[in-house]
Every structure is written in C-alpha cells, then in structure tokens.
N, C-alpha and C. Protein backbone atom coordinates (compact mmCIF):
# COMPACT_ATOMS: atom_id res chain seq x y z
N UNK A 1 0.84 -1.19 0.00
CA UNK A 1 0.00 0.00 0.00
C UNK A 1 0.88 1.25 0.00
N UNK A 2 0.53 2.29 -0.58
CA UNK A 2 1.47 3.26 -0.83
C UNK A 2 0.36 4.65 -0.55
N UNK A 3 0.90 5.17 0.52
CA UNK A 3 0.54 6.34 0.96
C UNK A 3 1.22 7.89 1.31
N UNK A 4 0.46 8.53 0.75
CA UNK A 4 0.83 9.91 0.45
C UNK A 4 0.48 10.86 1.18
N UNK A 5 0.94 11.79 2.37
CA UNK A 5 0.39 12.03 3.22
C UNK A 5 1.11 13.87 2.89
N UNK A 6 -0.14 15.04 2.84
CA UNK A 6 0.53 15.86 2.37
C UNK A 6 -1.01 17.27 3.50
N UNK A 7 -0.43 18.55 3.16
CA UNK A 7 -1.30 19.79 3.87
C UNK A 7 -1.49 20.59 2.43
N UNK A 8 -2.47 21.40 2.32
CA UNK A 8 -2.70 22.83 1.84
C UNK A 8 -2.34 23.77 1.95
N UNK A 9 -1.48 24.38 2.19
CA UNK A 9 -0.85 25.92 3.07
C UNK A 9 -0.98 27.06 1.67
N UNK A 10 -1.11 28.20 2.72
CA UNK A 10 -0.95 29.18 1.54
C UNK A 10 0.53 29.43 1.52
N UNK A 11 0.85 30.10 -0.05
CA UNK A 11 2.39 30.24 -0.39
C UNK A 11 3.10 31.00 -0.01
N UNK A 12 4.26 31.11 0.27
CA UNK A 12 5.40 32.16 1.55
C UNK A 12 5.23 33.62 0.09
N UNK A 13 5.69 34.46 0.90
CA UNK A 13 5.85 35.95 -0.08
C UNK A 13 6.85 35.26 -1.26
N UNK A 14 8.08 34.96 -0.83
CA UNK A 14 9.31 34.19 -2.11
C UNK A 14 8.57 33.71 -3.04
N UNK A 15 7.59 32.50 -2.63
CA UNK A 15 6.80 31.69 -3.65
C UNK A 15 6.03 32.74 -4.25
N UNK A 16 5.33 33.47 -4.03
CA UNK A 16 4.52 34.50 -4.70
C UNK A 16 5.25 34.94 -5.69
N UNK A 17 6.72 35.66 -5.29
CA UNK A 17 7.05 36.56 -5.96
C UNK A 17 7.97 35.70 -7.05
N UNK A 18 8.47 34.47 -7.02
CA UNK A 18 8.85 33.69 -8.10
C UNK A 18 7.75 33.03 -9.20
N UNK A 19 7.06 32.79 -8.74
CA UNK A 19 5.69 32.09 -9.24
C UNK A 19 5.78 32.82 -11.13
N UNK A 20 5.25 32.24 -11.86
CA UNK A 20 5.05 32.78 -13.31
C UNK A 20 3.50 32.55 -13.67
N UNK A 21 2.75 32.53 -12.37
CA UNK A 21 1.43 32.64 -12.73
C UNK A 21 0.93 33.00 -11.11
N UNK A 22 -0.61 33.13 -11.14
CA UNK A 22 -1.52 33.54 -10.26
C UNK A 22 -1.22 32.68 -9.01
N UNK A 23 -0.16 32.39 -7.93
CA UNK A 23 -0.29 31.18 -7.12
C UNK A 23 -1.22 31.27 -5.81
N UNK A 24 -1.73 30.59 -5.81
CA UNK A 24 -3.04 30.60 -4.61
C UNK A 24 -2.55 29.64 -3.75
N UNK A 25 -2.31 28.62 -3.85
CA UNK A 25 -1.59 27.33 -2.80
C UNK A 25 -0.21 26.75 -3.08
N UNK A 26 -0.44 25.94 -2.19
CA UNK A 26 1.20 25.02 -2.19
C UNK A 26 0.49 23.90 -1.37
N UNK A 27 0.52 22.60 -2.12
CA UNK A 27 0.99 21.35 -1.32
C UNK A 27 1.67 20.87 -1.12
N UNK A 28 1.80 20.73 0.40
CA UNK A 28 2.99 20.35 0.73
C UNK A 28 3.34 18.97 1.31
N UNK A 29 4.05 18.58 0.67
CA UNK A 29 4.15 16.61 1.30
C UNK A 29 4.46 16.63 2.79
N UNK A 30 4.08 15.83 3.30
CA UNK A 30 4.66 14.93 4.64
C UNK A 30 5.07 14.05 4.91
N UNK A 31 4.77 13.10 3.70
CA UNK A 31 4.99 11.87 3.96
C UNK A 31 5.12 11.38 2.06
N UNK A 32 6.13 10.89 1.44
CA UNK A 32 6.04 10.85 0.25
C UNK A 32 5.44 11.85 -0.90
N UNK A 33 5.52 11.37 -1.85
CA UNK A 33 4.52 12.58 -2.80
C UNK A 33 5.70 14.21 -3.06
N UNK A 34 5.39 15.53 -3.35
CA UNK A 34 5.81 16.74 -3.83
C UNK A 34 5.03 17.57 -3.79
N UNK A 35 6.16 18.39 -3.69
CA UNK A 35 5.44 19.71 -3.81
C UNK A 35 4.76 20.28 -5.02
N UNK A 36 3.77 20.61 -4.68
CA UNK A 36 2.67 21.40 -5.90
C UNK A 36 2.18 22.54 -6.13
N UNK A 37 2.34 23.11 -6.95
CA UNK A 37 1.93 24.58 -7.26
C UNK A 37 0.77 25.25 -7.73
N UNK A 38 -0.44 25.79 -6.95
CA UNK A 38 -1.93 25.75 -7.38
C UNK A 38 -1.89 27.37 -7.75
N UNK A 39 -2.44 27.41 -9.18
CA UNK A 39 -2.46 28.64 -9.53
C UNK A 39 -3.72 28.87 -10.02
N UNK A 40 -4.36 30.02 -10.11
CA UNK A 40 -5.69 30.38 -10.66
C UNK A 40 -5.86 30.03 -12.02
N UNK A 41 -6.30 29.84 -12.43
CA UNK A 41 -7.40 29.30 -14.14
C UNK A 41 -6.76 28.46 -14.76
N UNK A 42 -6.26 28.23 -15.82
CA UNK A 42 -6.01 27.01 -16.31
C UNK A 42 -4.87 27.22 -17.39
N UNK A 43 -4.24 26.15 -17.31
CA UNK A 43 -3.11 26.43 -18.28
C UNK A 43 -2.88 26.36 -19.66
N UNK A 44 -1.61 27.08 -20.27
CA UNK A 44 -2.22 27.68 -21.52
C UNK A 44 -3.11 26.53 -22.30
N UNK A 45 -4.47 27.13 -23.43
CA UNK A 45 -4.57 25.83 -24.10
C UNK A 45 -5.04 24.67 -23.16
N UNK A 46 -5.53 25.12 -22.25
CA UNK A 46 -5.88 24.05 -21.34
C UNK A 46 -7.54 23.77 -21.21
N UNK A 47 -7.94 24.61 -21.36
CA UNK A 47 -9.51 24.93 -21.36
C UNK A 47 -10.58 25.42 -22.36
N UNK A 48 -11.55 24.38 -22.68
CA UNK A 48 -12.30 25.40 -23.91
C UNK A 48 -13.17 26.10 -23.71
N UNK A 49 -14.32 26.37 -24.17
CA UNK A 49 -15.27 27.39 -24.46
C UNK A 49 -16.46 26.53 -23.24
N UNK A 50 -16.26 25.05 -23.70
CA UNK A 50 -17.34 24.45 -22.95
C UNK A 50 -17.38 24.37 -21.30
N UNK A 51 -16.07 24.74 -20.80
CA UNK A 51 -16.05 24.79 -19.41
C UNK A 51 -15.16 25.81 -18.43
N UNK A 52 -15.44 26.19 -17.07
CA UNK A 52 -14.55 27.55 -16.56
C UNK A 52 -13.48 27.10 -16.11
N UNK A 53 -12.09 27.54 -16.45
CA UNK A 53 -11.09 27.11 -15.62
C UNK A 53 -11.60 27.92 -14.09
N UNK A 54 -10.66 26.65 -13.22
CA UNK A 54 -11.18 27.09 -11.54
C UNK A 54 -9.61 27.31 -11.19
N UNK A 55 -8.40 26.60 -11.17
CA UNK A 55 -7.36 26.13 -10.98
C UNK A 55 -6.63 25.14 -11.75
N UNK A 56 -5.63 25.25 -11.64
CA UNK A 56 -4.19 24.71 -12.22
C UNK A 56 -2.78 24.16 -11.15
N UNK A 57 -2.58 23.08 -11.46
CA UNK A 57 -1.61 22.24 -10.22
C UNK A 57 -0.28 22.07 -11.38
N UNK A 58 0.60 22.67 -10.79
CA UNK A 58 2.18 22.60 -11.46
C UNK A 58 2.82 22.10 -10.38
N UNK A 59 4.45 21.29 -11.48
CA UNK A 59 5.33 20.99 -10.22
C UNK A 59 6.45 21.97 -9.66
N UNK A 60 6.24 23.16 -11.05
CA UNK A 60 7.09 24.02 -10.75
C UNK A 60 6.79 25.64 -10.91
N UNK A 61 7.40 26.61 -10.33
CA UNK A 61 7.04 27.60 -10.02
C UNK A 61 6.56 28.67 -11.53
N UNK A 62 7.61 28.10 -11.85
CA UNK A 62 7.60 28.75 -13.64
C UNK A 62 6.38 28.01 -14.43
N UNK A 63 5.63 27.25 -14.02
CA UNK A 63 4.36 26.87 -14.32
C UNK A 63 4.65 26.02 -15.57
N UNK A 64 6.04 25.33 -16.39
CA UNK A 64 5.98 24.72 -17.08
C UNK A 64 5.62 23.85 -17.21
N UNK A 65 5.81 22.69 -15.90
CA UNK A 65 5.09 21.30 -15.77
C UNK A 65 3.91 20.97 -15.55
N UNK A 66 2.80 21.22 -15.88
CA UNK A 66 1.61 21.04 -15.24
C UNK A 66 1.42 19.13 -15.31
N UNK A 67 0.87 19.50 -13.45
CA UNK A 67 0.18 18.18 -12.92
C UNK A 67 -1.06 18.12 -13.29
N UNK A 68 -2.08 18.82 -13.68
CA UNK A 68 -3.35 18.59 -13.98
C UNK A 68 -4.36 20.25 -13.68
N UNK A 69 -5.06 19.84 -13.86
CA UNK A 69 -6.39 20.96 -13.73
C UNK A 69 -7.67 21.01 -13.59
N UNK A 70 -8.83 21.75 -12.76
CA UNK A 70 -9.72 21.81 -12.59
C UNK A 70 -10.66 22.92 -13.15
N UNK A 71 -11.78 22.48 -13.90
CA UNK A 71 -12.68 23.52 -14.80
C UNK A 71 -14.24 23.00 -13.58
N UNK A 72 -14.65 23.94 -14.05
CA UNK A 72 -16.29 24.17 -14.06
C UNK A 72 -17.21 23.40 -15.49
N UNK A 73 -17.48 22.26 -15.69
CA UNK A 73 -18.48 22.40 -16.99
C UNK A 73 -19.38 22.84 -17.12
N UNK A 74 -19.52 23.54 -18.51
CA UNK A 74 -20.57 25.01 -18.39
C UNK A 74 -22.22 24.09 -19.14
N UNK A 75 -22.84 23.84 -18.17
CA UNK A 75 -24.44 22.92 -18.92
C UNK A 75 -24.12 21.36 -18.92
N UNK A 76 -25.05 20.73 -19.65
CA UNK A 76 -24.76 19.25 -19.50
C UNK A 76 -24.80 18.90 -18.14
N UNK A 77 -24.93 17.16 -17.94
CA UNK A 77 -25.05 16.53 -17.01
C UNK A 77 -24.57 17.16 -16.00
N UNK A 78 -22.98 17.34 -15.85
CA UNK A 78 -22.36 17.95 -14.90
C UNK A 78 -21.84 19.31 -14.68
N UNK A 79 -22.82 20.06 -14.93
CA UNK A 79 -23.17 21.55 -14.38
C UNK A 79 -23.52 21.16 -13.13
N UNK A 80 -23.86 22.69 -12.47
CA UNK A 80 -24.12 22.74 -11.27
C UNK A 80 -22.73 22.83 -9.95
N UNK A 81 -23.00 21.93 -9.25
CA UNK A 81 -21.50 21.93 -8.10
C UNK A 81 -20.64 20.98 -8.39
N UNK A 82 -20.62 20.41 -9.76
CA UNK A 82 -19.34 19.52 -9.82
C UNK A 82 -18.32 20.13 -10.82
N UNK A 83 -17.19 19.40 -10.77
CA UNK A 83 -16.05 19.80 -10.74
C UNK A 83 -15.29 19.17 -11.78
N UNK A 84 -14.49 19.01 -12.86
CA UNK A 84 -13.95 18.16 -13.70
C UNK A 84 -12.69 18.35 -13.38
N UNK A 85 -11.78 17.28 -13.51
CA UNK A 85 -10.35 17.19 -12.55
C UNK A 85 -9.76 16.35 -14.09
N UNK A 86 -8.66 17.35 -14.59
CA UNK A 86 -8.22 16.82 -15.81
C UNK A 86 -6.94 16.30 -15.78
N UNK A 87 -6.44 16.00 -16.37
CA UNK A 87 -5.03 16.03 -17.04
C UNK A 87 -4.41 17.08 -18.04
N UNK A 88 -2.80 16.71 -17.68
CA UNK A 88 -2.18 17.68 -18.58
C UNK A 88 -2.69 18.06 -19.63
N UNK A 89 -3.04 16.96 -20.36
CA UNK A 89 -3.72 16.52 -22.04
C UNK A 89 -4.96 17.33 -22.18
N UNK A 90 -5.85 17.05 -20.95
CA UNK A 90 -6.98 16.77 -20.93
C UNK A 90 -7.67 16.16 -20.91
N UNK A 91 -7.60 14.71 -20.84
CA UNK A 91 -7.70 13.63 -20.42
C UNK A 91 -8.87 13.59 -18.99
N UNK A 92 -9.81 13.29 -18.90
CA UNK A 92 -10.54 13.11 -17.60
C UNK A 92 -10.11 12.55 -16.51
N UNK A 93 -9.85 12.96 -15.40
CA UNK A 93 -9.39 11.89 -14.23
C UNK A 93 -10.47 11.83 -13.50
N UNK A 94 -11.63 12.88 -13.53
CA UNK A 94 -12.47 12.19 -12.34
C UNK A 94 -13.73 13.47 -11.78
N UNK A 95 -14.17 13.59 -10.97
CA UNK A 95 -15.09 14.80 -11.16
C UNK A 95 -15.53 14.75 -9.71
N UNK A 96 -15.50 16.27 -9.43
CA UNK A 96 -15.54 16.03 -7.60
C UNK A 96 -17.31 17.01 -7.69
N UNK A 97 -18.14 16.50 -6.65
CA UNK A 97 -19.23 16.96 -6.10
C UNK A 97 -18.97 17.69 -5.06
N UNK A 98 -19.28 19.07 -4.79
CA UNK A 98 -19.42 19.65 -3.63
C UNK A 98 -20.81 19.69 -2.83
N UNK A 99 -20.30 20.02 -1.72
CA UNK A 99 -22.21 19.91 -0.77
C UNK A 99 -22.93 21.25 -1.29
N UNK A 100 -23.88 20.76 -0.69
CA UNK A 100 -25.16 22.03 -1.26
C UNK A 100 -25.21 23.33 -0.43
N UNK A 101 -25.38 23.85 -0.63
CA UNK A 101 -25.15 25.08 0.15
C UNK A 101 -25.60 24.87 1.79
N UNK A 102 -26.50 24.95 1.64
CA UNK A 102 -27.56 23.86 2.83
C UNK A 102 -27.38 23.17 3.77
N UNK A 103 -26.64 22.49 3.17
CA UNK A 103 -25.83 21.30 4.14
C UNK A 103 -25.07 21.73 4.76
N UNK A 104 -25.51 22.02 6.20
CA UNK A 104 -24.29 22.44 7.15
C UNK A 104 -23.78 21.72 7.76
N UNK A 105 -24.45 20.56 8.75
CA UNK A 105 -24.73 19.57 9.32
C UNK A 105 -23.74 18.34 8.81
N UNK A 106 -22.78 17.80 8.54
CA UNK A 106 -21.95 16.97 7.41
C UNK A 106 -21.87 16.96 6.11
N UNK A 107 -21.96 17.89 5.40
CA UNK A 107 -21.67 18.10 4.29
C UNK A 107 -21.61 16.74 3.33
N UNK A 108 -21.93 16.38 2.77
CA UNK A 108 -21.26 15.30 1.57
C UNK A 108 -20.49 15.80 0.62
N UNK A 109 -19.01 15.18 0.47
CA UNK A 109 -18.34 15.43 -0.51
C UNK A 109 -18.39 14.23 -1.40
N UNK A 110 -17.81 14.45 -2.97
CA UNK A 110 -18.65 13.20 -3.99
C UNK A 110 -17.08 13.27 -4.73
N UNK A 111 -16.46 11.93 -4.96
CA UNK A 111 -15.16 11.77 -6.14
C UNK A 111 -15.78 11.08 -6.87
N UNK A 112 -16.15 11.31 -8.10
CA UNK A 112 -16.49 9.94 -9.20
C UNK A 112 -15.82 9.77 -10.28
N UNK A 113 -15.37 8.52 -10.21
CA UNK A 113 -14.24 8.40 -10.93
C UNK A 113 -14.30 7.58 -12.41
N UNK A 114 -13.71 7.66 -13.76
CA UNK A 114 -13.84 7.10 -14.79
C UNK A 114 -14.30 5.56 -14.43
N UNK A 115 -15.28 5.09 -14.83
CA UNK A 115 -15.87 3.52 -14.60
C UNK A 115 -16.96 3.83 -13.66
N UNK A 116 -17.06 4.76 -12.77
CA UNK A 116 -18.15 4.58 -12.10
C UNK A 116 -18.40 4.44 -10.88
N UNK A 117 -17.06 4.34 -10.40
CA UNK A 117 -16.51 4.54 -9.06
C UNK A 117 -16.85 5.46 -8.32
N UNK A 118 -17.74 5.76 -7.17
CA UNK A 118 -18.04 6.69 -6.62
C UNK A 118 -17.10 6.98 -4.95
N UNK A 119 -16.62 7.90 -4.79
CA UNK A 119 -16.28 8.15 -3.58
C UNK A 119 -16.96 9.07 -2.53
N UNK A 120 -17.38 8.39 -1.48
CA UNK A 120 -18.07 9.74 -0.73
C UNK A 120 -17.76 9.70 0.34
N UNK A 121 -17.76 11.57 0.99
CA UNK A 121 -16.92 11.56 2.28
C UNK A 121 -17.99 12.49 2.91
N UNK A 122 -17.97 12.48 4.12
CA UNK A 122 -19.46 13.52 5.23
C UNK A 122 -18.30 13.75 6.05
N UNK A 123 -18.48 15.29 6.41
CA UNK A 123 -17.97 16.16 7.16
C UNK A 123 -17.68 16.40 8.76
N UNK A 124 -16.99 15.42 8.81
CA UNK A 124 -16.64 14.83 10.39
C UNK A 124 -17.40 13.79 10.90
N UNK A 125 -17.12 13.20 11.95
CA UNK A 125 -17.87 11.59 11.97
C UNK A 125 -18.55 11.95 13.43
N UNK A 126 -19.24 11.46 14.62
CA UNK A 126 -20.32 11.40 15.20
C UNK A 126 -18.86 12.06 16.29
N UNK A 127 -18.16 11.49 16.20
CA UNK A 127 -16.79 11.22 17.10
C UNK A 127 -16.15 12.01 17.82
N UNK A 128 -16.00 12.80 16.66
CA UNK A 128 -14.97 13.67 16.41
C UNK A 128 -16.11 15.17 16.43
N UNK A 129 -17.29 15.18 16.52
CA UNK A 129 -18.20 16.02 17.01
C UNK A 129 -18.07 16.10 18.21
N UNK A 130 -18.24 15.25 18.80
CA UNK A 130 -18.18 15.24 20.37
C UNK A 130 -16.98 15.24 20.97
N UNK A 131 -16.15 14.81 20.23
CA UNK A 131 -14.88 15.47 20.98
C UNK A 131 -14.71 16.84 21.08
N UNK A 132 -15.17 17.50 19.69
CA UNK A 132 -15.27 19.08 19.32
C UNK A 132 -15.89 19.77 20.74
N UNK A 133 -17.45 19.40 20.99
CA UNK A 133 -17.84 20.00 21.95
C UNK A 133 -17.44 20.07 23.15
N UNK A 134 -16.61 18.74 23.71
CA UNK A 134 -16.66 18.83 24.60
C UNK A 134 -14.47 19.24 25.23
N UNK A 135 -14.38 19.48 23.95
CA UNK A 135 -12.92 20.37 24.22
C UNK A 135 -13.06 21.80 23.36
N UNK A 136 -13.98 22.62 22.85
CA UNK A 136 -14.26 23.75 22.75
C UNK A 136 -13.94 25.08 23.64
N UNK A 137 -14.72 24.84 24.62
CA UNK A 137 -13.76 25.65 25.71
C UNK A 137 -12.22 26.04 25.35
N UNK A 138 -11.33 25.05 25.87
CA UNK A 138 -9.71 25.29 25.17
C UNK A 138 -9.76 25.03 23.77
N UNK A 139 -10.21 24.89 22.90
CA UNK A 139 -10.21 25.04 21.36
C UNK A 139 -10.49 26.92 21.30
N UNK A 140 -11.30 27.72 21.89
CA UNK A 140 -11.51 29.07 22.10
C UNK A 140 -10.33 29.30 22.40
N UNK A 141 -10.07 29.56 23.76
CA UNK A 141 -8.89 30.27 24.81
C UNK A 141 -7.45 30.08 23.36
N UNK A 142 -7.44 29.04 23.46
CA UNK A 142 -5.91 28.98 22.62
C UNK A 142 -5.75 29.77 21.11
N UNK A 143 -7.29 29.56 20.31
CA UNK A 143 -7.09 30.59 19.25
C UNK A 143 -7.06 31.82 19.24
N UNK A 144 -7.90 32.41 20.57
CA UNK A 144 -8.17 33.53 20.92
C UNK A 144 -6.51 34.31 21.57
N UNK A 145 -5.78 33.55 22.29
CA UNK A 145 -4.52 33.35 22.36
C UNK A 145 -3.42 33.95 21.42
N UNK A 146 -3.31 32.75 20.06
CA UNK A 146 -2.78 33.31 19.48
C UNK A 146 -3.19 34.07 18.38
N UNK A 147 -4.28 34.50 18.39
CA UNK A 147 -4.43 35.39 17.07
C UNK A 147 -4.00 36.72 17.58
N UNK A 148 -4.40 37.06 19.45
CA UNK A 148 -3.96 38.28 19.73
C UNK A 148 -2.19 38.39 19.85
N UNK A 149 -1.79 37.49 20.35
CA UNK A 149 -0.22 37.46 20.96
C UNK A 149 0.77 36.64 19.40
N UNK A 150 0.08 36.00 18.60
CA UNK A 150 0.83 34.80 17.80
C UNK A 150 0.87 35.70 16.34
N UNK A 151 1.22 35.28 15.82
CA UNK A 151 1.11 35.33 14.09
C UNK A 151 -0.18 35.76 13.19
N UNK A 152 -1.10 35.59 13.93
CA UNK A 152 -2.92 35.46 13.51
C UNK A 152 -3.12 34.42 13.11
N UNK A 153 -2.14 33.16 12.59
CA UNK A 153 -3.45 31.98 12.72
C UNK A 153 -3.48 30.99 13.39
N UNK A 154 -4.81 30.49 13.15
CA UNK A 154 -4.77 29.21 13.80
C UNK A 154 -4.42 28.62 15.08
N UNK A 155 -4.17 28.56 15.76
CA UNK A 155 -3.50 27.74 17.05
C UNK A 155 -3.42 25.85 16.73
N UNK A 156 -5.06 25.79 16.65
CA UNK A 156 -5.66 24.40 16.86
C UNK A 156 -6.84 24.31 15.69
N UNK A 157 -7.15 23.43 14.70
CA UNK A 157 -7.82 23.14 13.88
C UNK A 157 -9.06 22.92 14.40
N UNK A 158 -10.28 22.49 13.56
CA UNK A 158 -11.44 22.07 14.20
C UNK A 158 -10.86 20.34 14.17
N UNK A 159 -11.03 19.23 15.23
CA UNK A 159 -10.94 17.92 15.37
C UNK A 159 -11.72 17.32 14.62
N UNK A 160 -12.08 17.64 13.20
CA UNK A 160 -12.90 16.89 12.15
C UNK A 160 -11.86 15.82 11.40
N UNK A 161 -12.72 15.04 11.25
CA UNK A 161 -12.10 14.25 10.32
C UNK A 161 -12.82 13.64 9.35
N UNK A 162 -12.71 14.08 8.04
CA UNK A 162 -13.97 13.36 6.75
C UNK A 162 -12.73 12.14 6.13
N UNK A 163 -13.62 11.45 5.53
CA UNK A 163 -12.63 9.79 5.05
C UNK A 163 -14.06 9.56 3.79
N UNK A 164 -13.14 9.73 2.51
CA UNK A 164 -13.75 9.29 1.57
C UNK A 164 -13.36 7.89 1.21
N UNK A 165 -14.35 7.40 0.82
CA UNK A 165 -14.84 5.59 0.91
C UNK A 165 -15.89 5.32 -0.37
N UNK A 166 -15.63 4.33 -0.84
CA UNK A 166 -16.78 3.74 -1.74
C UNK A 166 -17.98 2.88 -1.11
N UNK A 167 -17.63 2.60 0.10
CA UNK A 167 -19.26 2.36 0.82
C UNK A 167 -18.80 1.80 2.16
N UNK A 168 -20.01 2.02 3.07
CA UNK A 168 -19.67 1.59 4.25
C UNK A 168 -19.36 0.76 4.93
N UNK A 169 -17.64 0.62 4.80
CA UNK A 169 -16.93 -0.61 5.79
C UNK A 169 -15.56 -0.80 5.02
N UNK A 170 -15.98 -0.24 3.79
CA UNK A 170 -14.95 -0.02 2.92
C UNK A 170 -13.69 0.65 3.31
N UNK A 171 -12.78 0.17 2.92
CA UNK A 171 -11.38 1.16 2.98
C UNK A 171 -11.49 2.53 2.51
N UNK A 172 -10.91 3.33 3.64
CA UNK A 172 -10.98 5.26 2.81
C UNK A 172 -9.71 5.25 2.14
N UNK A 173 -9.91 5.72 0.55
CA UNK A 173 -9.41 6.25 -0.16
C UNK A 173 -8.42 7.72 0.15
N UNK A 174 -9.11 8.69 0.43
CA UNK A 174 -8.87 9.63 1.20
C UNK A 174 -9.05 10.24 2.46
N UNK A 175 -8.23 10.46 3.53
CA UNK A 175 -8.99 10.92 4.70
C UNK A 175 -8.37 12.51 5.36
N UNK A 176 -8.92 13.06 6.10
CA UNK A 176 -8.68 14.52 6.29
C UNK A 176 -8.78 14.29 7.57
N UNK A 177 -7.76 15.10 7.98
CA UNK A 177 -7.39 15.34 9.57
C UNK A 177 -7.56 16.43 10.41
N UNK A 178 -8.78 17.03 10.58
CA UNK A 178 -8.64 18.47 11.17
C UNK A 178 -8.00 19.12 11.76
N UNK A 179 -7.03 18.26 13.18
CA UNK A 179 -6.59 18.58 14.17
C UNK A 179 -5.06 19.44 13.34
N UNK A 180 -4.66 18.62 12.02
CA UNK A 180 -3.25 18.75 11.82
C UNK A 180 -3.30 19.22 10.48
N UNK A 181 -4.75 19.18 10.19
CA UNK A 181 -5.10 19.64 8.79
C UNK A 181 -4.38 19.32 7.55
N UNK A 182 -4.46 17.95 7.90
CA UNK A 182 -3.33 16.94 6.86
C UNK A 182 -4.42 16.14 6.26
N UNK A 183 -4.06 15.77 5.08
CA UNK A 183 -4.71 14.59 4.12
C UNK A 183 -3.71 13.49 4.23
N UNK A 184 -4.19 12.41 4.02
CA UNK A 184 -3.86 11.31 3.28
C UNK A 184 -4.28 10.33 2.33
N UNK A 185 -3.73 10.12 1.32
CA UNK A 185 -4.53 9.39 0.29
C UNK A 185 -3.61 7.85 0.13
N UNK A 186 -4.55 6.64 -0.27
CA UNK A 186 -3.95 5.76 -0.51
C UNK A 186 -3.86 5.92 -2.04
N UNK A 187 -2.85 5.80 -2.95
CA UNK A 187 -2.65 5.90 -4.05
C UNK A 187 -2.80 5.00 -4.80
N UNK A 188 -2.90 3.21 -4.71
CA UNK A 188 -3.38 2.56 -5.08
C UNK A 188 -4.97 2.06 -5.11
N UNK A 189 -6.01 3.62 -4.42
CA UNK A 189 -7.14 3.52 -4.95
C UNK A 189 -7.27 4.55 -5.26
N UNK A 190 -6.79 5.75 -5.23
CA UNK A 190 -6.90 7.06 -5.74
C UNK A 190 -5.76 7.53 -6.22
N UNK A 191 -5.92 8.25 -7.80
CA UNK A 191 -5.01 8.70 -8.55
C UNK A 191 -5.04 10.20 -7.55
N UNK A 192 -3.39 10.67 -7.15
CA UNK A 192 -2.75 11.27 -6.29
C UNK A 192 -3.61 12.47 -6.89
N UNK A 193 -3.44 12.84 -8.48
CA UNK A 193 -3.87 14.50 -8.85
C UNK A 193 -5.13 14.57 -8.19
N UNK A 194 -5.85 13.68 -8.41
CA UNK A 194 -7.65 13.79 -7.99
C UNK A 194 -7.34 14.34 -6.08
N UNK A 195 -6.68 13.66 -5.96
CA UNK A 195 -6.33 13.60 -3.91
C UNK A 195 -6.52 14.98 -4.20
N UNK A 196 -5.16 15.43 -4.84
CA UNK A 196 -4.74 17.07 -4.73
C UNK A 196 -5.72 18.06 -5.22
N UNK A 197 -6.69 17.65 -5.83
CA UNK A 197 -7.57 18.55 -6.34
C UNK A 197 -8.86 18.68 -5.77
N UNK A 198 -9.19 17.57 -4.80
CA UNK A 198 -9.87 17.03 -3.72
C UNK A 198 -9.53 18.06 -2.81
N UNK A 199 -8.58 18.25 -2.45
CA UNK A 199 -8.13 18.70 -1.01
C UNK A 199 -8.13 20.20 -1.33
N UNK A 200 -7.84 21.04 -2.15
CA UNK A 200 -7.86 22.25 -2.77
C UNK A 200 -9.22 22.61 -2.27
N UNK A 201 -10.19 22.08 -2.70
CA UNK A 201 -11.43 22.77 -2.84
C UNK A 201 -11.91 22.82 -1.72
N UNK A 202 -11.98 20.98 -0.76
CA UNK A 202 -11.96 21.27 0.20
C UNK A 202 -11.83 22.50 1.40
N UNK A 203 -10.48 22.73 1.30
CA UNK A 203 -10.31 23.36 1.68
C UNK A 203 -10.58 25.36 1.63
N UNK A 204 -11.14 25.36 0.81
CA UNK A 204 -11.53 26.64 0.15
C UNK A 204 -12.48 26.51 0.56
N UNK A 205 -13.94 25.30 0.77
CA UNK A 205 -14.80 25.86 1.26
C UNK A 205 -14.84 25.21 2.99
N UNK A 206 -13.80 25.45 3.58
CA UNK A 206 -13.40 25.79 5.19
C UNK A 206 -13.48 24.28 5.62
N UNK A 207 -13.76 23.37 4.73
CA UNK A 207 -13.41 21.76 5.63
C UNK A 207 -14.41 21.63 6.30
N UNK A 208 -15.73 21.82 6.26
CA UNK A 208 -16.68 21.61 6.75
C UNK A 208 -16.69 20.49 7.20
C-alpha cells in the first residue's frame, strides 16, 4: 500500500514573488509525494469554451510542468456543483461533487471516478463532534490566544475528520485530519492528482 500524506498551506511571499502565474496554494508533502503549485485558471490551451477554468496544479514555479487541472463544466449533465479534474492533455481523471449550500450539518463530498466509481466523504464523523464540543472551551482560549499574541493563525484546527470511501466498511481512499489539517490518500485507490484537487477545494470551502 502506498501512501501519500501531504497539507494545503498558503504560499510564503518568495513563492509568490517567483511564481510565473496567479499562485493561490502550495501542497505540501509529509509523507512521500511533492510539492505542488496551485495557480488560478487554467493552463495555456488548457480549457475550452465548454467549461470555466477554476485552478491549475504545477510541479514548478515557472508553471511549465503542469500536474493537472480543474474547470467548471458550463451545462450538460455535470453543471451545477461539480467539478472536472483533468489532465495535462486533458484527459478526464475524475469529477468532484461539492455539498449544497444547505448542508451544514456533514456536508457530503462526492469523487467519481472514470468507470463509475463513486467516492463519498461527510464532514466529520459522530466522534470527532463530540470530541469538538466537549474540548471547545480550550479550542476558544488557545485561538483567541494566538491570534492576539501569535502570528494570527490558527492555534488548533477544528478535530474533524472526513474519510472518503466507496461504501460503508470499505477502505478510505482519502482521509482529512482536522486537528493537523493533513490529508492522506492511498494511491493505489486514488489517482494522487484527484487527492490534490480534492483537497484544494476542500479546503476553500473551510473543511466543513
């Protein structure tokens, strides 16, 4: 089994100011895997008329290598909140569902993958709720802590943890760590770009 264990961070000022395109993120490995370069819209020639570039994943700053990319398809089946997760080529790797606006309560996140493969992940487990509540108290004090005295972020994550799975009992494909705000993906059921493009969005809409 081969696992890839990596974070989202936003990019240092250096990375900004080397970058040869729009850079919005950096993934960063922890455990196997590389560093990745997430830049706004899509790379050259990368996108047509039929769908919105969202983002672009390079291995390098100068944006020559692209790892893959994410559009919006504009109508057709998959309009609405899903997501098309390409290849360099263009090539399909897979298409991510976001939750509904609505859904506050565990969110469902959706990977569906070429063949039919569905992955789905809900937004922290019964568990890891109740751990939330009942260490909230110091989850407060400590952010409140350092946002006045620290750096401004963060201290302590929310203790969520979502684990995308093809059904219940099943092995997770991908799982998210609130506390450390780390992913991990097994790579022999999930192609790594999809992980990384998974975790992007995720994270943009706050890891619910």
């Amino acid at each position: 089994m081969s696992v890839v264990s990596f974070q989202v961070r936003p990019p240092s000022e250096q990375e900004r100011r080397q970058a040869g395109f729009k850079l919005q993120k950096v993934i960063r490995p922890r455990r196997g895997g590389e560093t990745v370069y997430v830049g706004h819209g899509a790379p050259a020639g990368g996108s047509g008329a039929d769908a919105k570039p969202r983002f672009a994943m390079y291995r390098d700053l100068a944006g020559r290598e692209t790892l893959g990319f994410v559009v919006r398809p504009v109508g057709g089946q998959s309009s609405g909140g899903r997501l098309s997760v390409l290849g360099p080529g263009g090539e399909e790797l897979g298409e991510l569902g976001t939750p509904a606006k609505r859904a506050r309560w565990r969110p469902r996140w959706e990977i569906r993958l070429p063949g039919g493969r569905v992955l789905a992940g809900h937004g922290g487990t019964t568990t890891s709720w109740v751990v939330f509540v009942l260490l909230s108290p110091l989850w407060l004090v400590l952010n409140l802590f350092w946002a006045v005295g620290g750096t401004g972020d963060s201290a302590w994550s929310l203790p969520i943890r979502t684990a995308w799975r093809q059904g219940v009992g099943s092995p997770a494909s991908l799982k998210y760590y609130g506390m450390s705000e780390r992913y991990k993906v097994r790579t022999d059921r999930l192609d790594v770009r999809v992980a990384y493009a998974q975790a992007v969005v995720h994270r943009s809409h706050g890891t619910a």
